[in-house]
C-alpha atoms as a PDB file:
ATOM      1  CA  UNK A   1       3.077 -34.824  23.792  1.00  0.00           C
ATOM      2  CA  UNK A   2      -0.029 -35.316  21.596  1.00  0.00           C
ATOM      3  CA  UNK A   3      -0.417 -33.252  18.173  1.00  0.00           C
ATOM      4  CA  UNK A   4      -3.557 -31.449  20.365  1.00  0.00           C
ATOM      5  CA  UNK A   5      -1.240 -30.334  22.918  1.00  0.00           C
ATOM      6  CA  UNK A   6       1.653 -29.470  20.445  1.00  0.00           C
ATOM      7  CA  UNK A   7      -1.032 -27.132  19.121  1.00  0.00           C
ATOM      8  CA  UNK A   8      -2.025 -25.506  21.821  1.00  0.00           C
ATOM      9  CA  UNK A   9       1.472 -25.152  22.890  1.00  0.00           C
ATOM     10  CA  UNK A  10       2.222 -23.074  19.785  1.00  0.00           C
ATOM     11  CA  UNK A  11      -1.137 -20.897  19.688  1.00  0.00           C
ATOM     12  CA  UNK A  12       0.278 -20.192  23.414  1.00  0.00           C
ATOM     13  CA  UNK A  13       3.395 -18.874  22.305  1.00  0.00           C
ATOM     14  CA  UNK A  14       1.825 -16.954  19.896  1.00  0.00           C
ATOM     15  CA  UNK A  15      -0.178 -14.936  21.870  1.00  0.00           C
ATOM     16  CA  UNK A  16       2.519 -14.799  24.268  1.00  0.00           C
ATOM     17  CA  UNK A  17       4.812 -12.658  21.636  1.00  0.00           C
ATOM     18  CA  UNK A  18       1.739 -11.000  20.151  1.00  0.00           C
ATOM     19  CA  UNK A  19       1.059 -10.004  23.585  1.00  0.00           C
ATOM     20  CA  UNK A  20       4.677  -8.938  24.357  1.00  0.00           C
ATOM     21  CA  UNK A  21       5.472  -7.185  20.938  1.00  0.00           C
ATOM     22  CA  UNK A  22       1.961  -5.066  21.946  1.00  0.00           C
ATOM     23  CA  UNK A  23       3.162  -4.158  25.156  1.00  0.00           C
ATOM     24  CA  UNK A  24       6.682  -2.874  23.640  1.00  0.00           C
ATOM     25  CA  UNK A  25       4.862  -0.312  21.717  1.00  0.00           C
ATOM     26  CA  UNK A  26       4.027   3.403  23.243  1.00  0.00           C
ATOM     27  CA  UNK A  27       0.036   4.531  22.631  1.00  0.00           C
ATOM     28  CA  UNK A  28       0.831   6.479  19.695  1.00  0.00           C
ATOM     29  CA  UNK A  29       1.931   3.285  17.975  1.00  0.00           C
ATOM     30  CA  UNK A  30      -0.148   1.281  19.486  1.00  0.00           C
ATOM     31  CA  UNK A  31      -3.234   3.353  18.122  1.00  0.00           C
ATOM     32  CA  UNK A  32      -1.525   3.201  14.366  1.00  0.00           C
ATOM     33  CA  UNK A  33      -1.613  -0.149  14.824  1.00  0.00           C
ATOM     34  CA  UNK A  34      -4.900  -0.891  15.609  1.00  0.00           C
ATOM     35  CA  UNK A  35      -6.055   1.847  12.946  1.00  0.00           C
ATOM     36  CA  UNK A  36      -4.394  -0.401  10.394  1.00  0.00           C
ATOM     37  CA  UNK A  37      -5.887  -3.634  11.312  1.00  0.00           C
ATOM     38  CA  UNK A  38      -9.211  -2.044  11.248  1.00  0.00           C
ATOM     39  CA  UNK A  39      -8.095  -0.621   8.133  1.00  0.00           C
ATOM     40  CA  UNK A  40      -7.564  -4.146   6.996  1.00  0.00           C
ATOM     41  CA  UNK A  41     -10.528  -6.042   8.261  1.00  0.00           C
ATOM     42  CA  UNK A  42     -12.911  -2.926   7.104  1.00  0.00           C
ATOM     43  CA  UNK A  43     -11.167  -4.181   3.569  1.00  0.00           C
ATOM     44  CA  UNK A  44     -10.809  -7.816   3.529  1.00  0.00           C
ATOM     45  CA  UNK A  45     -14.865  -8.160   5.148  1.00  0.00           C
ATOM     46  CA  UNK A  46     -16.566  -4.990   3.194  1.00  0.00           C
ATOM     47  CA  UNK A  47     -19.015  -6.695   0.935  1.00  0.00           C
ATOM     48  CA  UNK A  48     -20.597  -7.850   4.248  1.00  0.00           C
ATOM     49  CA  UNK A  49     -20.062  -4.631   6.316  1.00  0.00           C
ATOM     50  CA  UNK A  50     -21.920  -2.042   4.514  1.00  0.00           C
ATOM     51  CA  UNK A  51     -25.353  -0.968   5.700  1.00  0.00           C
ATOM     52  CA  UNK A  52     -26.232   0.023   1.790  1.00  0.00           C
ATOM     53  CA  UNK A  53     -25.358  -0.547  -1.440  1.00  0.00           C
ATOM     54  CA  UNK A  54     -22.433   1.661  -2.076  1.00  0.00           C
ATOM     55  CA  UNK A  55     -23.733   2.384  -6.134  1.00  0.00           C
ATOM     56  CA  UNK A  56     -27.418   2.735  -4.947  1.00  0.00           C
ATOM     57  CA  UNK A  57     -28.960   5.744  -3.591  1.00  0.00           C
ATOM     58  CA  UNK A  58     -32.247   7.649  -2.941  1.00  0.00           C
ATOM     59  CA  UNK A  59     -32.655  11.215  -4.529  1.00  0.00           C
ATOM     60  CA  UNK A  60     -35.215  11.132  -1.399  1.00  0.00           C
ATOM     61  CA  UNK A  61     -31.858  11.381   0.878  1.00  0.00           C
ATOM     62  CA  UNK A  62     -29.536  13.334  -0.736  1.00  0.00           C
ATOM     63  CA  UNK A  63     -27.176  15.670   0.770  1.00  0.00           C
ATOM     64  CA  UNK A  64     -28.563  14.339   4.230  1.00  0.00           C
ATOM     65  CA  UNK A  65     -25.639  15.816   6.968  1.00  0.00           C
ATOM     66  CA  UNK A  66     -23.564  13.313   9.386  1.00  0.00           C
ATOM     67  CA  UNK A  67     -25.512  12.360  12.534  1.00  0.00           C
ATOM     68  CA  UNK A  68     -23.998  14.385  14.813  1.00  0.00           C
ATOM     69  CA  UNK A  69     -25.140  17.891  12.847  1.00  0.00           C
ATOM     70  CA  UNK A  70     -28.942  19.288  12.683  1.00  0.00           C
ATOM     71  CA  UNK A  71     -30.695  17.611  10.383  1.00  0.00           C
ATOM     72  CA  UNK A  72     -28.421  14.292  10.563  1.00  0.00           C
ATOM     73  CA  UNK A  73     -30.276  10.314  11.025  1.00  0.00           C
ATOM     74  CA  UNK A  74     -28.474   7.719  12.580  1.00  0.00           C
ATOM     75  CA  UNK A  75     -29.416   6.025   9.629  1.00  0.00           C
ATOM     76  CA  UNK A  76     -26.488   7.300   8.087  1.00  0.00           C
ATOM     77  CA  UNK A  77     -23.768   8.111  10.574  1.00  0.00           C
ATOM     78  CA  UNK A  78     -21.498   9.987   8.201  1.00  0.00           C
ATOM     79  CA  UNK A  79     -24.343  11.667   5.833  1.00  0.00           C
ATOM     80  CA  UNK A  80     -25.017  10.960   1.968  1.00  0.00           C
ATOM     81  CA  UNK A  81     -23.962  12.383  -1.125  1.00  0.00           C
ATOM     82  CA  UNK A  82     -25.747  13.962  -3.703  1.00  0.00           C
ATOM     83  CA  UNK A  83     -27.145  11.126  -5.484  1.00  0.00           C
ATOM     84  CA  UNK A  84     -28.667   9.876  -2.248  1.00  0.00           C
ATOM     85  CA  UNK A  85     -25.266   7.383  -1.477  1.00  0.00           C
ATOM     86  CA  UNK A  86     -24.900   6.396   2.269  1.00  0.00           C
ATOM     87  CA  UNK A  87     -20.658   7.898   2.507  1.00  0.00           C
ATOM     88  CA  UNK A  88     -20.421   5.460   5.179  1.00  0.00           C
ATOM     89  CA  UNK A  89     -20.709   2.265   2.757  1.00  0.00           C
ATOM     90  CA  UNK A  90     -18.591   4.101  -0.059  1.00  0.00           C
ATOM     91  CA  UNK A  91     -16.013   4.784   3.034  1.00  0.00           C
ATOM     92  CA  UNK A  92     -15.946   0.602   3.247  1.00  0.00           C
ATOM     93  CA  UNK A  93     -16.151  -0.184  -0.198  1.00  0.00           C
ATOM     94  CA  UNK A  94     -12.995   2.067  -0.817  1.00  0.00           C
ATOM     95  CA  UNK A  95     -10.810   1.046   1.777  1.00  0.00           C
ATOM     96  CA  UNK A  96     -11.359  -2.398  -0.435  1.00  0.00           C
ATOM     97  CA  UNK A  97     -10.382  -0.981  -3.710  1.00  0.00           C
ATOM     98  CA  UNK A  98      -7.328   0.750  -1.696  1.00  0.00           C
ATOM     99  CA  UNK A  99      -6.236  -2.137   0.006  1.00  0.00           C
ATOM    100  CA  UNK A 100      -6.619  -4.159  -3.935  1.00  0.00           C
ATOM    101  CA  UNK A 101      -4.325  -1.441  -5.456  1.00  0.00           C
ATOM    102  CA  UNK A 102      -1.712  -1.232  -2.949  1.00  0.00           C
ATOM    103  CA  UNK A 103      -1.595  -5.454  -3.373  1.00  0.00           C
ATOM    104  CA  UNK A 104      -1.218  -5.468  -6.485  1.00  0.00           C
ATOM    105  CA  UNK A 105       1.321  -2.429  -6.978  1.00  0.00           C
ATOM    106  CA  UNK A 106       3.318  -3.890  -4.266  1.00  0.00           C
ATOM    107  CA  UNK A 107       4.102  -7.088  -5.711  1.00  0.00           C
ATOM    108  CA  UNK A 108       4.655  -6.042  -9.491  1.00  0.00           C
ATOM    109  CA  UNK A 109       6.493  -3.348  -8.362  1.00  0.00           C
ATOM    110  CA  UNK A 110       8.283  -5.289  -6.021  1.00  0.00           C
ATOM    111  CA  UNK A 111       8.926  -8.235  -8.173  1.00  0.00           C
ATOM    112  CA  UNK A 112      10.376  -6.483 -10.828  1.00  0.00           C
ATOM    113  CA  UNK A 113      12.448  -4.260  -9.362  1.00  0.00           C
ATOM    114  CA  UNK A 114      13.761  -6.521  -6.746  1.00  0.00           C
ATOM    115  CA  UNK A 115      14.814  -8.901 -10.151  1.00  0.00           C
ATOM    116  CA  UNK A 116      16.764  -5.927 -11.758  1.00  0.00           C
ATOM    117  CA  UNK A 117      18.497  -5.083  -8.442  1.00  0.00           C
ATOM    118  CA  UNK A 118      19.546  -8.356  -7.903  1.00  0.00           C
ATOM    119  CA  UNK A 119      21.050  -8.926 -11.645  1.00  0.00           C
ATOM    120  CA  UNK A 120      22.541  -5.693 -11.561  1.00  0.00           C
ATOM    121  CA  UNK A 121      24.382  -5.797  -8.089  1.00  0.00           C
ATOM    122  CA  UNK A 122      25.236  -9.693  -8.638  1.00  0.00           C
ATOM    123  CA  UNK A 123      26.603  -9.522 -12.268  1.00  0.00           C
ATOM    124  CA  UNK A 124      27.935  -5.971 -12.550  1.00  0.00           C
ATOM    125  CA  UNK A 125      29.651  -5.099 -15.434  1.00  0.00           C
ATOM    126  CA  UNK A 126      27.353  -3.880 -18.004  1.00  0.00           C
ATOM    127  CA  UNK A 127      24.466  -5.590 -17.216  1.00  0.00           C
ATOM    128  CA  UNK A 128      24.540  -3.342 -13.925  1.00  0.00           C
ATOM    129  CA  UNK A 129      25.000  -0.364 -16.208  1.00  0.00           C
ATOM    130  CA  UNK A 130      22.410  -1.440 -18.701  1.00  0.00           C
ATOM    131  CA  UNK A 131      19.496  -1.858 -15.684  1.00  0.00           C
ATOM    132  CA  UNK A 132      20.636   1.203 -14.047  1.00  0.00           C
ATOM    133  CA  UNK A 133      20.350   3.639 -16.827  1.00  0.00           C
ATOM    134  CA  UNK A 134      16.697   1.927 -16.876  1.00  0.00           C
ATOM    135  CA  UNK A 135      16.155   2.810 -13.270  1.00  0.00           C
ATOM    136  CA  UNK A 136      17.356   6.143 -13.913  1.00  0.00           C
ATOM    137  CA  UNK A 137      14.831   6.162 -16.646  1.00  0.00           C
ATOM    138  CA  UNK A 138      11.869   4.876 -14.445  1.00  0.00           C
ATOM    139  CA  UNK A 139      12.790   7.479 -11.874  1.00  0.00           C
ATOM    140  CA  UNK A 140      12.653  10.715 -14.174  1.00  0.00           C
ATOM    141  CA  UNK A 141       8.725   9.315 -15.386  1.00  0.00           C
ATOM    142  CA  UNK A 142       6.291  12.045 -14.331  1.00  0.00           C
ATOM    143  CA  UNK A 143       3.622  10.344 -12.671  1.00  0.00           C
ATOM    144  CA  UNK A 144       0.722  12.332 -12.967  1.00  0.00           C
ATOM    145  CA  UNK A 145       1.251  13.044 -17.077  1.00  0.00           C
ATOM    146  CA  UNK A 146       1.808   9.113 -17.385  1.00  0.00           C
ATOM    147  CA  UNK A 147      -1.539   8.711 -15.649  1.00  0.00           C
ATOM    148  CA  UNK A 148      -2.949  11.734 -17.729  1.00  0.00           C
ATOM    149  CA  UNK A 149      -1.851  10.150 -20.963  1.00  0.00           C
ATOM    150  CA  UNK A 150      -3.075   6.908 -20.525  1.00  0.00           C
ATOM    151  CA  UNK A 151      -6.453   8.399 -19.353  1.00  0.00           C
ATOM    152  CA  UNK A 152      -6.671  10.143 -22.825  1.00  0.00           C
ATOM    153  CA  UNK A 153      -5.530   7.400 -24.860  1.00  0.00           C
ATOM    154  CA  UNK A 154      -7.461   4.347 -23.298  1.00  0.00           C
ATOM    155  CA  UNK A 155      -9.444   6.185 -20.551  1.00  0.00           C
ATOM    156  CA  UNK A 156      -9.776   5.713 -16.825  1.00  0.00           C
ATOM    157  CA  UNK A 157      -9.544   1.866 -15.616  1.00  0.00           C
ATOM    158  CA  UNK A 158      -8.246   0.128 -12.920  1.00  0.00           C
ATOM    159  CA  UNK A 159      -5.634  -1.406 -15.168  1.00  0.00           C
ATOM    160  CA  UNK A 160      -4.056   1.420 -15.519  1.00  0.00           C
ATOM    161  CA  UNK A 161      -3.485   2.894 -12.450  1.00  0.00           C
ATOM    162  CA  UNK A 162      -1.641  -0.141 -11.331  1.00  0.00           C
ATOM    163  CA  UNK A 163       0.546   0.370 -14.259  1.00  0.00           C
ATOM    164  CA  UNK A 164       1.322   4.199 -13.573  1.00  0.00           C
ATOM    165  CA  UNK A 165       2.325   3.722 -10.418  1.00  0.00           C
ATOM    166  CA  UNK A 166       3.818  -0.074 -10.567  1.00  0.00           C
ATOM    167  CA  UNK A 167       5.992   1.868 -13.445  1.00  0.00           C
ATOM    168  CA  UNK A 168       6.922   4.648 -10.916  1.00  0.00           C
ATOM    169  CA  UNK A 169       7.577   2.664  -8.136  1.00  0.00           C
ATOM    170  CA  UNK A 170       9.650  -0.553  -9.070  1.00  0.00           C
ATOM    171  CA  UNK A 171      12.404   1.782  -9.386  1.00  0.00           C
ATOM    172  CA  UNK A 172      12.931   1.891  -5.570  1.00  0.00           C
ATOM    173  CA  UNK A 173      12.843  -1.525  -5.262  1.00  0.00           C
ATOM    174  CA  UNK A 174      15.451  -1.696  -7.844  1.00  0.00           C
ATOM    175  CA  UNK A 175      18.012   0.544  -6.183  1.00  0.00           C
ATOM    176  CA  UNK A 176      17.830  -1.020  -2.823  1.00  0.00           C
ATOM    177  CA  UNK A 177      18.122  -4.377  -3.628  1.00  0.00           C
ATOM    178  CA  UNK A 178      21.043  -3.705  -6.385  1.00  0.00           C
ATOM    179  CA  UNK A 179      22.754  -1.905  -2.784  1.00  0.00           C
ATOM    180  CA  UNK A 180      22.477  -4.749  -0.569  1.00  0.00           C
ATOM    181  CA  UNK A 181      23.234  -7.067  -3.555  1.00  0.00           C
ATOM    182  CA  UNK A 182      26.412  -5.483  -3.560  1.00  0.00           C
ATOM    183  CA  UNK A 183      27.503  -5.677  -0.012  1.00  0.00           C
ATOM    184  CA  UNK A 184      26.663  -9.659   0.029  1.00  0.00           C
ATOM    185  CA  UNK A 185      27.858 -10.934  -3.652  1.00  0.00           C
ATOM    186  CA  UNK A 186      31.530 -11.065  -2.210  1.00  0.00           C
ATOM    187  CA  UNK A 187      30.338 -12.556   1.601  1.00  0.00           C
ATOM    188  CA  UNK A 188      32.288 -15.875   2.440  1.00  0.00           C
ATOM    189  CA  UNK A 189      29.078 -17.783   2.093  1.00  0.00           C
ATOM    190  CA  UNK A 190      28.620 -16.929  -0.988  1.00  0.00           C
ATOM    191  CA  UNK A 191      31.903 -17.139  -2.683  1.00  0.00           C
ATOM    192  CA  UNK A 192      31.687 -21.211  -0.638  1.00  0.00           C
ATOM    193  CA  UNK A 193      28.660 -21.633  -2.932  1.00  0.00           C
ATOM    194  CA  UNK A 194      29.965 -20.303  -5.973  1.00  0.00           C
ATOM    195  CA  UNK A 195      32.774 -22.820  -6.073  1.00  0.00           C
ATOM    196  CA  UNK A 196      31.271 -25.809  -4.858  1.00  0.00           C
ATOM    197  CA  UNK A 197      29.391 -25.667  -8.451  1.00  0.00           C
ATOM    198  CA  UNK A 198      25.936 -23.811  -7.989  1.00  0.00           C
ATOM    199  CA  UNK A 199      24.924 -21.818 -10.769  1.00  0.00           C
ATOM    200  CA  UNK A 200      24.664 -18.040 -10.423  1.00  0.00           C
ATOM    201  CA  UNK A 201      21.005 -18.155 -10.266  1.00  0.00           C
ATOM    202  CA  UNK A 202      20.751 -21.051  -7.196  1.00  0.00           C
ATOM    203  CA  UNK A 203      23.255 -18.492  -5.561  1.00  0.00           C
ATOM    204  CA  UNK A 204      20.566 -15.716  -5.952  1.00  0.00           C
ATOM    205  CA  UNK A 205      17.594 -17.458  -5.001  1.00  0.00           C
ATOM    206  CA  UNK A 206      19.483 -19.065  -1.903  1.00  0.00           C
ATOM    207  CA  UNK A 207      21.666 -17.130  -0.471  1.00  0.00           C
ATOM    208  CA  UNK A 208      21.105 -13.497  -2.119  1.00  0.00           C
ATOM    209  CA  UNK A 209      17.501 -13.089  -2.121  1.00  0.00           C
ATOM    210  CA  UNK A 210      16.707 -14.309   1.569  1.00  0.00           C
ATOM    211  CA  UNK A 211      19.895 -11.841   3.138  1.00  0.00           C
ATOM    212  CA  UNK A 212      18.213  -8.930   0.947  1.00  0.00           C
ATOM    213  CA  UNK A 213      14.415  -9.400   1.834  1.00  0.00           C
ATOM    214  CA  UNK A 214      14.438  -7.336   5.117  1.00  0.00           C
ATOM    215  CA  UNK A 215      15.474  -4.294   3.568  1.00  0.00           C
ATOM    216  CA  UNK A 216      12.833  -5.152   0.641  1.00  0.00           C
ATOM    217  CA  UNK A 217      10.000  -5.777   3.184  1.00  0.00           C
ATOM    218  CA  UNK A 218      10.743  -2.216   4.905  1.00  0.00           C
ATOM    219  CA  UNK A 219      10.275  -0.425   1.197  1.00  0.00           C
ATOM    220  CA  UNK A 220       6.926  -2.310   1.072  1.00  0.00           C
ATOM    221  CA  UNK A 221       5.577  -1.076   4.160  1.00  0.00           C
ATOM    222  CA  UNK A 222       6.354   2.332   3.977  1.00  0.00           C
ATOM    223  CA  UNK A 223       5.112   2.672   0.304  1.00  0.00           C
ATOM    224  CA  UNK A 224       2.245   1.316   1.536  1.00  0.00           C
ATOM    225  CA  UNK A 225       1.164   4.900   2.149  1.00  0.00           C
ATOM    226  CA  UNK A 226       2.841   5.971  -1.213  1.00  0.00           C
ATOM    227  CA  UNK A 227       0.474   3.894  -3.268  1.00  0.00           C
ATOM    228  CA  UNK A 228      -2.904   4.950  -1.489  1.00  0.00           C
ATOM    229  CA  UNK A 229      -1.849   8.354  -2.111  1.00  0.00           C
ATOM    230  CA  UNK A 230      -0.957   8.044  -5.558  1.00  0.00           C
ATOM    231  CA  UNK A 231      -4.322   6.110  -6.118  1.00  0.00           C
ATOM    232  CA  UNK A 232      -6.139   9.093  -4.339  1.00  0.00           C
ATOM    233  CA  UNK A 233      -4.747  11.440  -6.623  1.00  0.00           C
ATOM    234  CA  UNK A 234      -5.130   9.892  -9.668  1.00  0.00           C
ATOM    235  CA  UNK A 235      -8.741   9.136  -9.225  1.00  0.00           C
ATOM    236  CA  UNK A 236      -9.512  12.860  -8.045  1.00  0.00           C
ATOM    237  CA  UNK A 237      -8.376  13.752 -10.866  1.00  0.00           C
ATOM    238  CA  UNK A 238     -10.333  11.339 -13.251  1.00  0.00           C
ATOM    239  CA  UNK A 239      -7.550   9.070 -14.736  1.00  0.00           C
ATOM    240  CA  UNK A 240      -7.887   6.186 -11.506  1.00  0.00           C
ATOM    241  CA  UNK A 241     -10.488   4.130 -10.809  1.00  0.00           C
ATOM    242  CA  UNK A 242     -13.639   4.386 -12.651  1.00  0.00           C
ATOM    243  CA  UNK A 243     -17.174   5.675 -11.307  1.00  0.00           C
ATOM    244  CA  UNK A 244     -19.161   4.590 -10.355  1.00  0.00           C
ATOM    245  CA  UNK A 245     -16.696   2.609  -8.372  1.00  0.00           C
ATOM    246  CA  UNK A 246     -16.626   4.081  -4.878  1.00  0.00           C
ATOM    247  CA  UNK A 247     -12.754   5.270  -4.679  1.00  0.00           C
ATOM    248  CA  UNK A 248     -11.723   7.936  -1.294  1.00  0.00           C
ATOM    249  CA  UNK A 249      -9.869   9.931  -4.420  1.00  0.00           C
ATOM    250  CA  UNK A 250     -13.308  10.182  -6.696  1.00  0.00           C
ATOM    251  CA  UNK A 251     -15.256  10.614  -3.418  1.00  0.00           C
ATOM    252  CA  UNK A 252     -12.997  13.666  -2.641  1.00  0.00           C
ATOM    253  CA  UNK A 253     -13.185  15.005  -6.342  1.00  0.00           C
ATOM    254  CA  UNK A 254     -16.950  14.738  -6.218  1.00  0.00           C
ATOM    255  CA  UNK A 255     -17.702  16.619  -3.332  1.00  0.00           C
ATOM    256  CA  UNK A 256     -15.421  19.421  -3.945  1.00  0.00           C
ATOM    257  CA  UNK A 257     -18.379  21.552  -5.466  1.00  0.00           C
ATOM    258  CA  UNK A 258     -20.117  21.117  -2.412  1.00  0.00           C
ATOM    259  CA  UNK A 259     -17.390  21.453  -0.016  1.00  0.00           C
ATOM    260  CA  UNK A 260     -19.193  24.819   1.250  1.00  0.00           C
ATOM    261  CA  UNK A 261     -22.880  23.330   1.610  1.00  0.00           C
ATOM    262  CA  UNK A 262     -21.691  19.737   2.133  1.00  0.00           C
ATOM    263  CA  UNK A 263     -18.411  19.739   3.564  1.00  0.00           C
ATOM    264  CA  UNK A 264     -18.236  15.622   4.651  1.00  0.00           C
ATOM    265  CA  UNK A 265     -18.495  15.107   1.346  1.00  0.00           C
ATOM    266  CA  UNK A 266     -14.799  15.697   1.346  1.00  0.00           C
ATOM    267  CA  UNK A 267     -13.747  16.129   5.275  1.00  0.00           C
ATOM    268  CA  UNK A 268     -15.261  12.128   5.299  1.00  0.00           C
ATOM    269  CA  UNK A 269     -13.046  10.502   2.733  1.00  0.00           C
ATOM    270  CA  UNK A 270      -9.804  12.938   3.330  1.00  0.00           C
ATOM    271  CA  UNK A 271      -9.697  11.852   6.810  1.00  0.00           C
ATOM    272  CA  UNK A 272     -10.043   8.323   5.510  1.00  0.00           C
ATOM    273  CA  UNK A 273      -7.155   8.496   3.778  1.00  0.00           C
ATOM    274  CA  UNK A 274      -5.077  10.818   5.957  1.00  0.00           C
ATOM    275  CA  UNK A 275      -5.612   8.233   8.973  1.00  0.00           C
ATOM    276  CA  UNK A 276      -4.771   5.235   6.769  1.00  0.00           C
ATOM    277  CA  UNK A 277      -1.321   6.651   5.450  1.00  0.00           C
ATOM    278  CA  UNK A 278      -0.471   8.206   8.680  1.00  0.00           C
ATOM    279  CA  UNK A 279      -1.243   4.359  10.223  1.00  0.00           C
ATOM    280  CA  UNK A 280       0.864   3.133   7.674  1.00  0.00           C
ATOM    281  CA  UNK A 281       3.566   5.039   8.151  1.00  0.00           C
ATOM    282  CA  UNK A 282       3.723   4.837  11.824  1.00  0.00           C
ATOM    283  CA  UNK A 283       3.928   1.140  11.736  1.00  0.00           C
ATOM    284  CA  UNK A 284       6.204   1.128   8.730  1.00  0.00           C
ATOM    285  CA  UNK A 285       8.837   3.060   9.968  1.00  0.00           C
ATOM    286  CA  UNK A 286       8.682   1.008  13.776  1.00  0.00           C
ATOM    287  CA  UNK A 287       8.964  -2.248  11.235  1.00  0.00           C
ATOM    288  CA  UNK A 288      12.144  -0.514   9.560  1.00  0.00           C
ATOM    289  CA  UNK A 289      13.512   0.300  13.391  1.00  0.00           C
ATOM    290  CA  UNK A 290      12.871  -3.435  14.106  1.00  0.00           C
ATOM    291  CA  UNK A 291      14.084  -5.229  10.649  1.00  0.00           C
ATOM    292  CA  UNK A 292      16.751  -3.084   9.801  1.00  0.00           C
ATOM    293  CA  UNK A 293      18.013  -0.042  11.924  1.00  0.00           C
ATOM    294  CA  UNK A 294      20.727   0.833   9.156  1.00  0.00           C
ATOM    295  CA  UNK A 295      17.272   1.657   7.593  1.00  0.00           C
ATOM    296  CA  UNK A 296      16.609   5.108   9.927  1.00  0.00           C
ATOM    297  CA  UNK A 297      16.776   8.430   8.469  1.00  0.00           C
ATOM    298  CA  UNK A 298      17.879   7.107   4.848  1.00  0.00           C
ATOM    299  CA  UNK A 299      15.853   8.266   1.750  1.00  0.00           C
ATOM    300  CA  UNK A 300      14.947   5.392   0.068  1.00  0.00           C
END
């Protein structure tokens, strides 16, 4: 077999599964799904989706109403704001700025929790005690007065709302790993490896870290939702994501004043994010069925 055919073989039997795993899902899933990889692609592709400049407006067409109500163009499907904004391109350009924040909370969170788990559960002792007293630490931070305080001190940025909630959320990454840590430091394979020579760290990277990953890639996807609700938040209340960057939270936050005369000012950007998390969770908690059905029904 040529390396064309070997190809085509594999691209087969990738669609094949693709095509299988689809079919294995019921319509409620099924439509998460496909809200999240629109989601996704709306994110990834927005710079070359928008019909308008997202920071650029006409005073001309302010407050102009979705299409569908009296008064509405086609010209702008879901209505402007009151600079004259099309909501529609802000809509895009957010799901961007979303999809960047949950990124990068995910892996700094993720990466240093998942490091103090793993020491703690491996090497016990104090060093567990130690790193747990810091998790219990990390856990009892008040989110929104973190965000708050920053705000004050250095004011809104980007850079800090990835640190609020990176600081909130590594915690969780910490206490599952340090669990299944625990249950696999004392596995055959691992006390085989410990005395043909490797060093404690070689044991973690080979044979801990891979075993653990599952229940680590379950905690990402359902704080998938987490994150783009925390980012919401923050920025509606003026500590997340700078204007005029075009964040749902802000968007929401901004239109409140007009939710009487303008109401998809915030019905626009709320649904936004309530069909995103509500995506996310759907498919997150099918992943943690799949991956790991110890997983169901726990807190984590």
């Amino acid at each position: 077999m040529d390396a064309s055919s070997g190809t085509r073989a594999r691209r087969a039997g990738i669609i094949t599964s693709v095509a299988g795993l689809w079919r294995s899902l019921d319509w409620p899933l099924r439509i998460a799904a496909a809200l999240l990889v629109l989601f996704v692609v709306v994110a990834l592709f927005g710079p070359w989706l928008t019909p308008y400049d997202p920071l650029t407006g006409s005073l001309r067409a302010r407050l102009v109403p979705p299409a569908w109500q009296d008064g509405g163009s086609w010209a702008h499907p879901f209505g402007t704001d009151r600079l004259g904004r099309d909501i529609l391109s802000r809509i895009i350009a957010g799901a961007r700025i979303s999809l960047t924040v949950c990124a990068l909370v995910i892996a700094i969170s993720g990466a240093l929790g998942t490091a103090v788990g793993t020491a703690a559960g491996y090497f016990g002792g104090w060093t567990d005690r130690i790193l747990m007293r810091l998790v219990d630490l990390a856990l009892s931070f008040p989110v929104i007065l973190l965000a708050l305080l920053l705000g004050a001190i250095s004011g809104p940025s980007f850079a800090n709302i990835i640190i609020v909630i990176s600081l909130v959320l590594w915690s969780q990454y910490a206490r599952m790993a340090r669990g299944e840590t625990l249950k696999i430091r004392n596995e055959d394979y691992v006390d085989l490896a410990r005395t043909s020579g490797l060093s404690d760290w070689k044991i973690i990277w080979r044979h801990i870290l891979p075993n653990i990953a599952p229940a680590l890639i379950v905690i990402a996807t359902l704080q998938v939702g987490v994150v783009i609700v925390l980012e919401a938040s923050l920025s509606f209340l003026g500590v997340g994501v700078p204007p005029p960057a075009p964040s749902w939270g802000s968007m929401v936050a901004d239109g409140r004043s007009y939710i009487a005369s303008a109401w998809w000012l915030c019905i626009v950007p709320g649904t936004a994010i309530l069909l995103t998390v509500m995506a996310v969770n759907l498919v997150g908690d099918a992943l943690a069925d799949r991956i790991n059905p110890a997983l169901r029904g726990r807190n984590i």
